[in-house]
N, C-alpha and C. Protein backbone atom coordinates (compact mmCIF):
# COMPACT_ATOMS: atom_id res chain seq x y z
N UNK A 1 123.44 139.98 240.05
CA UNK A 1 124.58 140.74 240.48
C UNK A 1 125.09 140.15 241.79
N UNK A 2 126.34 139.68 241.89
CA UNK A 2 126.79 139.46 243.07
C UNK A 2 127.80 140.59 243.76
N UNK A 3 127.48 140.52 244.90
CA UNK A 3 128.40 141.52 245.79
C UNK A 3 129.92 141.50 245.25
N UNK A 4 130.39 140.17 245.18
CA UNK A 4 132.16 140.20 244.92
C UNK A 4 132.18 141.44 243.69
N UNK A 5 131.45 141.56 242.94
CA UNK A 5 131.65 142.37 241.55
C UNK A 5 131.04 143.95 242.06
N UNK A 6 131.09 144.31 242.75
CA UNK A 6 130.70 145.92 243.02
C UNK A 6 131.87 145.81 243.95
N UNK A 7 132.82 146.37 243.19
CA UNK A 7 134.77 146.50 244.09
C UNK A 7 135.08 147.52 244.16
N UNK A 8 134.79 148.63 243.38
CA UNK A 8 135.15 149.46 243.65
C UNK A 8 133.97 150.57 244.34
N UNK A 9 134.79 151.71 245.36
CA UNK A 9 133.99 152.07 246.44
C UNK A 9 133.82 153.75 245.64
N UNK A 10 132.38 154.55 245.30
CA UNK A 10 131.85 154.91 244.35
C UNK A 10 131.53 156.29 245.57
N UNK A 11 131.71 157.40 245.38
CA UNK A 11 130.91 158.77 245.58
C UNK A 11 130.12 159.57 245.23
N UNK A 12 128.55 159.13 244.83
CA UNK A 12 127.71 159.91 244.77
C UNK A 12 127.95 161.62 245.05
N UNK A 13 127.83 162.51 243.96
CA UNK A 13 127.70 163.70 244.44
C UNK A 13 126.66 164.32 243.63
N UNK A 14 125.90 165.90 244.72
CA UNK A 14 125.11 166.50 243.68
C UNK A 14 125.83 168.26 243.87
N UNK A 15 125.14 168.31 242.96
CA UNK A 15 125.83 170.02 242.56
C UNK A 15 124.87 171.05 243.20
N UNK A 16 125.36 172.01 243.95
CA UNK A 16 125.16 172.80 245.04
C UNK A 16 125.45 174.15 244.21
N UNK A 17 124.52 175.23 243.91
CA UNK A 17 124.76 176.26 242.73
C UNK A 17 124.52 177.59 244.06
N UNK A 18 125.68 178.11 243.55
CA UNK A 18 126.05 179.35 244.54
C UNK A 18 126.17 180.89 243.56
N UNK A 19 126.60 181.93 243.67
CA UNK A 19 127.31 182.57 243.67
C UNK A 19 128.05 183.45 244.52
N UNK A 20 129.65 183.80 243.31
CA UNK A 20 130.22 184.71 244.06
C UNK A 20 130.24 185.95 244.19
N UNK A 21 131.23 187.11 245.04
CA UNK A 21 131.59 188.29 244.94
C UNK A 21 131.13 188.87 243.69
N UNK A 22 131.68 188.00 243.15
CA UNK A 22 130.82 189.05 241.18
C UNK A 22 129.71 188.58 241.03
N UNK A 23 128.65 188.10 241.46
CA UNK A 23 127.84 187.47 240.91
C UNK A 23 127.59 186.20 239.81
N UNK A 24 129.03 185.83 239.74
CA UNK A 24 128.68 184.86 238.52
C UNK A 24 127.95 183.52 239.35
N UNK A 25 127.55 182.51 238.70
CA UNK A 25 126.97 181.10 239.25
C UNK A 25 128.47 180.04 239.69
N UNK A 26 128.54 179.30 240.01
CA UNK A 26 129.83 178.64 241.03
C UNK A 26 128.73 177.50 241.24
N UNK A 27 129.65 176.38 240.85
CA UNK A 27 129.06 175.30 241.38
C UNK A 27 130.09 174.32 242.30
N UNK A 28 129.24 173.88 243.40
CA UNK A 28 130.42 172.79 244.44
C UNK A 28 129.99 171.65 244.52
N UNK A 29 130.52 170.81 244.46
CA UNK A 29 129.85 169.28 244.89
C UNK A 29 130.15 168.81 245.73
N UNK A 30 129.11 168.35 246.63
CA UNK A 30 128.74 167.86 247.58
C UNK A 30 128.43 166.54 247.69
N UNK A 31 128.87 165.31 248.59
CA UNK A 31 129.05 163.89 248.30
C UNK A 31 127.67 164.14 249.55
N UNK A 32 126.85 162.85 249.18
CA UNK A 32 125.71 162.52 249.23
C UNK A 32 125.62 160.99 250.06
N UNK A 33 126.47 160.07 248.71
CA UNK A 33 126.56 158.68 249.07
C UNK A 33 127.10 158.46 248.70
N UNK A 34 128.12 157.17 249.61
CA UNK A 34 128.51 156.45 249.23
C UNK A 34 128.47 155.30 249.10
N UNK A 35 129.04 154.42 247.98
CA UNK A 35 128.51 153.19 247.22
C UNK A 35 129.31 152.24 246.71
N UNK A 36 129.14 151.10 246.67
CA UNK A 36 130.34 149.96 246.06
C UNK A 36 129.68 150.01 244.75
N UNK A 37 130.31 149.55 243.54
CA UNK A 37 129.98 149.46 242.09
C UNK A 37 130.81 148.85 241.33
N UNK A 38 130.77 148.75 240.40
CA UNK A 38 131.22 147.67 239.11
C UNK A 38 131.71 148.99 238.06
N UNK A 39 132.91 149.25 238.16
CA UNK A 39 133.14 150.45 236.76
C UNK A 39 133.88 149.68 235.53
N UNK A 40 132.90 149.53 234.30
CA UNK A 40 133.52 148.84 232.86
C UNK A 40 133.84 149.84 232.10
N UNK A 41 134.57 149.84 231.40
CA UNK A 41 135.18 150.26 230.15
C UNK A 41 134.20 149.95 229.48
N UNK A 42 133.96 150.78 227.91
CA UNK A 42 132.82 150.72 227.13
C UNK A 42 133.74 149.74 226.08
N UNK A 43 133.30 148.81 225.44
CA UNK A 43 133.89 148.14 224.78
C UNK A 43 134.20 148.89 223.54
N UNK A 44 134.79 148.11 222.62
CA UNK A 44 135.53 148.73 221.06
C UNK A 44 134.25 149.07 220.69
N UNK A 45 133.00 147.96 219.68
CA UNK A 45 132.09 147.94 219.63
C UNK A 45 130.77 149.13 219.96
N UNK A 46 130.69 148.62 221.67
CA UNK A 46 130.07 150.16 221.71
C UNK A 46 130.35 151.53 221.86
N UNK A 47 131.72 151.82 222.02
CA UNK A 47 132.47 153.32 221.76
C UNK A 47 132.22 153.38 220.61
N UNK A 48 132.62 152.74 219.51
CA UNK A 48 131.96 152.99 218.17
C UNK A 48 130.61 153.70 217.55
N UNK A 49 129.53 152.82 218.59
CA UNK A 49 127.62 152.81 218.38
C UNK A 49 128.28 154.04 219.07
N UNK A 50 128.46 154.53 220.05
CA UNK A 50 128.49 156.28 221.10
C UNK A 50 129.02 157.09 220.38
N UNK A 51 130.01 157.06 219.59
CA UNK A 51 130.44 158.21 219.12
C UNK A 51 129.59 158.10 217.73
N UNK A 52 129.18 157.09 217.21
CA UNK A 52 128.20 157.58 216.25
C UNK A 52 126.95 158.21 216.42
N UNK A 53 126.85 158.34 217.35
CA UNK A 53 125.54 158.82 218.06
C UNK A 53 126.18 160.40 218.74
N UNK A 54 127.04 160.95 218.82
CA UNK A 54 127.38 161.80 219.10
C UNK A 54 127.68 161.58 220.24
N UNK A 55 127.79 160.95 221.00
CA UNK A 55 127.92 160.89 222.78
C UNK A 55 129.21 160.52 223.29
N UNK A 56 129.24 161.21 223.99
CA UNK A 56 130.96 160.50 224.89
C UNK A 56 130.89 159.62 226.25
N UNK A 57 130.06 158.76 225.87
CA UNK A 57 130.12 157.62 226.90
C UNK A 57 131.34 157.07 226.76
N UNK A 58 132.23 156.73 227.95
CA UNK A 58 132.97 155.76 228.10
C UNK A 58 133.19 154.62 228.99
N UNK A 59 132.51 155.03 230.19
CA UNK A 59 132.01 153.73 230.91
C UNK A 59 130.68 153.46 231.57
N UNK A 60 130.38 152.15 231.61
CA UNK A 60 129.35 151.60 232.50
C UNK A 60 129.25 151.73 233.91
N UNK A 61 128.74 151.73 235.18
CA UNK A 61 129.00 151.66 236.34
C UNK A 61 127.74 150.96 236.52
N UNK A 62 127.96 149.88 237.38
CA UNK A 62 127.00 149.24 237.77
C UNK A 62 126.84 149.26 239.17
N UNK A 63 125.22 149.57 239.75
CA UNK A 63 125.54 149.80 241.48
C UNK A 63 124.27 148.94 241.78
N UNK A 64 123.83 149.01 242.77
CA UNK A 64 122.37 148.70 243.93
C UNK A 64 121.89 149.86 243.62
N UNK A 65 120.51 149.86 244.02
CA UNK A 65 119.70 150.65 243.55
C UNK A 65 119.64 151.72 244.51
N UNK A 66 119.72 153.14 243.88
CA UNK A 66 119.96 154.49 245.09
C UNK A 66 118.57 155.21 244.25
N UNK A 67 117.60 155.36 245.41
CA UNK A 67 116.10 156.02 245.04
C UNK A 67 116.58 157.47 244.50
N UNK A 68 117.58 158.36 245.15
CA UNK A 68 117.48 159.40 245.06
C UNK A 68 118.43 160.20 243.77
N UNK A 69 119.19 158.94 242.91
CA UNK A 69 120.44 159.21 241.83
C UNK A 69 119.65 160.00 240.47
N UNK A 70 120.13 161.17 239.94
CA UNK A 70 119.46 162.00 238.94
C UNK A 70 120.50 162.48 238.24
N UNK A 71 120.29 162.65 236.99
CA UNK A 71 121.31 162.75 235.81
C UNK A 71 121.93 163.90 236.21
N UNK A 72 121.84 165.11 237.06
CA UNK A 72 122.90 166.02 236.80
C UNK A 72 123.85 166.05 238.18
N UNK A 73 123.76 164.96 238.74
CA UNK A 73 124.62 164.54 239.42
C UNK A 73 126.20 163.75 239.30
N UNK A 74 127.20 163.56 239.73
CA UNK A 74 128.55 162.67 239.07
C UNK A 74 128.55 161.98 240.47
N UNK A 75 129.86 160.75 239.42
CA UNK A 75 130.44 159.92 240.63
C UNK A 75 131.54 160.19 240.27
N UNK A 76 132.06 160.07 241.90
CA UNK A 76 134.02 160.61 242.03
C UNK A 76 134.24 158.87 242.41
N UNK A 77 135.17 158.29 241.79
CA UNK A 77 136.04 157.39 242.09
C UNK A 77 137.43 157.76 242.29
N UNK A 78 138.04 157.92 243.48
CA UNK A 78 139.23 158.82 244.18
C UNK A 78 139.52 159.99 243.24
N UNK A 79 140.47 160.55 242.45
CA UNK A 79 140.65 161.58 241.40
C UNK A 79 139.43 161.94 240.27
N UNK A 80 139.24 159.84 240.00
CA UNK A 80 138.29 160.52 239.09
C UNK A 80 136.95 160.51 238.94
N UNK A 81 136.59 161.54 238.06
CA UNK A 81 134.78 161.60 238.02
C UNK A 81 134.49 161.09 236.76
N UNK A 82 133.07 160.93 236.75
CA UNK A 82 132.17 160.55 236.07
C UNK A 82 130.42 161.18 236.18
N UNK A 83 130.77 161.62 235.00
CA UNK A 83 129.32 162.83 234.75
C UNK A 83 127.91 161.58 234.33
N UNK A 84 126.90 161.57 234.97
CA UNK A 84 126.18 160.81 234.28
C UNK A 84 125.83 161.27 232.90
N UNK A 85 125.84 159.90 232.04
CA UNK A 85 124.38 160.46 230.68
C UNK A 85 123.00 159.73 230.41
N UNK A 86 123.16 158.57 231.64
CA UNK A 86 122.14 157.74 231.36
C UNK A 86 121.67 156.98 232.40
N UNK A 87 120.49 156.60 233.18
CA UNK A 87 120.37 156.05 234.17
C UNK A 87 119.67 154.57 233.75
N UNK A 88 119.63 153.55 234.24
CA UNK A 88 119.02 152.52 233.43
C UNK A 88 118.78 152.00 234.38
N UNK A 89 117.00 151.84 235.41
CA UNK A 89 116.96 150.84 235.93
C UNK A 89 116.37 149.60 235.79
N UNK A 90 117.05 148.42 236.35
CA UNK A 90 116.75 146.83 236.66
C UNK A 90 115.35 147.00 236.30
N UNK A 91 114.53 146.73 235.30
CA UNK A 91 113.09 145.98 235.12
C UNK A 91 112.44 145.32 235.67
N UNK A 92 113.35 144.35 235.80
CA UNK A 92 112.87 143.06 236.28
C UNK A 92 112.89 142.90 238.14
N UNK A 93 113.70 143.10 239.00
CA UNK A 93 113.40 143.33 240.34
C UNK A 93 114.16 144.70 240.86
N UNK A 94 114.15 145.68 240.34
CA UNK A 94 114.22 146.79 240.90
C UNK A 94 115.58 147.26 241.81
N UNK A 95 116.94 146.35 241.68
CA UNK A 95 117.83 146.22 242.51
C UNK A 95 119.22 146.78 242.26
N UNK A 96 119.01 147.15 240.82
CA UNK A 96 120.36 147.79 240.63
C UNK A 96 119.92 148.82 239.25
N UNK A 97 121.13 149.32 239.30
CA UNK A 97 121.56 150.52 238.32
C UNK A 97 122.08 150.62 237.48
N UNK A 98 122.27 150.26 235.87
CA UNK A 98 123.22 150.69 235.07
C UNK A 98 123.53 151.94 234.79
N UNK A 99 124.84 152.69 234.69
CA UNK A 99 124.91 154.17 234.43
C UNK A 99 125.77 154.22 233.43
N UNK A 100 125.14 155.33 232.82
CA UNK A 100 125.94 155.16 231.63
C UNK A 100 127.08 156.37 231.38
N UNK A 101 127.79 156.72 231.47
CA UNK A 101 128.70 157.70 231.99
C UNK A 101 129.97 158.01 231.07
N UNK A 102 130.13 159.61 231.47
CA UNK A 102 131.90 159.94 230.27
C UNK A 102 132.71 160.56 231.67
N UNK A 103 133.64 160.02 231.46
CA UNK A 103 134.62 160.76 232.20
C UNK A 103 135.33 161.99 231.54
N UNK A 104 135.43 163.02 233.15
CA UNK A 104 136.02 163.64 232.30
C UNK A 104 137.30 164.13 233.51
N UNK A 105 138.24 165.30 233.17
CA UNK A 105 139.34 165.43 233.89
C UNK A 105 139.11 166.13 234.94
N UNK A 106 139.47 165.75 236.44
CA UNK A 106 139.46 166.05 237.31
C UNK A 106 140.99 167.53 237.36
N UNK A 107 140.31 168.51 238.03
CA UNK A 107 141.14 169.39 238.51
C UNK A 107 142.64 169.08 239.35
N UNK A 108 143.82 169.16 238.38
CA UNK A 108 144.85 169.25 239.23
C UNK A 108 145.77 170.14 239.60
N UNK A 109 146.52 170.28 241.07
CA UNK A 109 147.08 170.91 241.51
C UNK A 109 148.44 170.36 242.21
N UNK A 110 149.59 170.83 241.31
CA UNK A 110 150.93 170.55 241.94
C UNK A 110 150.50 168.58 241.91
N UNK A 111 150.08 168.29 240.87
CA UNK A 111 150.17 167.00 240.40
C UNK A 111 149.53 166.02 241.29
N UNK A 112 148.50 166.53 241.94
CA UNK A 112 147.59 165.56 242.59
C UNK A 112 146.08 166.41 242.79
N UNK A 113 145.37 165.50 242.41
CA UNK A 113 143.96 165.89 241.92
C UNK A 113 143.37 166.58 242.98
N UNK A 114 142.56 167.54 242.89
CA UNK A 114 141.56 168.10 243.64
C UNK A 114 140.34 167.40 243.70
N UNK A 115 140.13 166.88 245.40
CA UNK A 115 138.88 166.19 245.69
C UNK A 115 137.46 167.15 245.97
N UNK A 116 137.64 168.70 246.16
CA UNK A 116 136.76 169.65 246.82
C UNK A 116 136.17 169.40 248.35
């Protein structure tokens, strides 16, 4: 992995479980870290293998290795997020991350996304 290829700048967040006035559960996210990464498109090919498998992966993100990253956590790239579904680490020297990830729609308001 070379540095030039982790371009885009990546927001670790984890989910912070509250409730409100009524008691229901409320969740907020809270940014953690931040990170440079590699975000791919899932090719023709493997969108194919994912949705045959039932899954809505649609992209890869590739990062450096973060000790503390756990599946029910997302990454915000400015508007948008990305829910993990898969964590995959480096075997061989321990240095990076494949994630395997679906996007999904970020909250908007008066036509520009809600960051929280």
């Amino acid at each position: 992995m070379e540095a030039g290829e982790l371009r885009h700048r990546l927001v670790i967040e984890a989910p912070e479980y509250t409730r409100n006035n009524d008691g229901e559960a409320v969740i907020t996210w809270t940014p953690i870290h931040t990170v440079w990464g590699k975000i791919t498109p899932i090719g023709g090919q493997e969108k194919l293998l994912a949705e045959s498998l039932k899954s809505a992966l649609t992209h890869n993100i590739l990062l450096r290795r973060v000790n503390c990253l756990a599946a029910n956590m997302r990454i915000r790239f400015g508007c948008r997020i990305f829910e993990i579904v898969e964590i995959k680490d480096d075997p061989t020297f321990a240095v990076s991350q494949l994630l395997k990830v679906s996007e999904v729609l970020p909250e908007v308001n008066n036509g520009e996304c809600n960051q929280q």
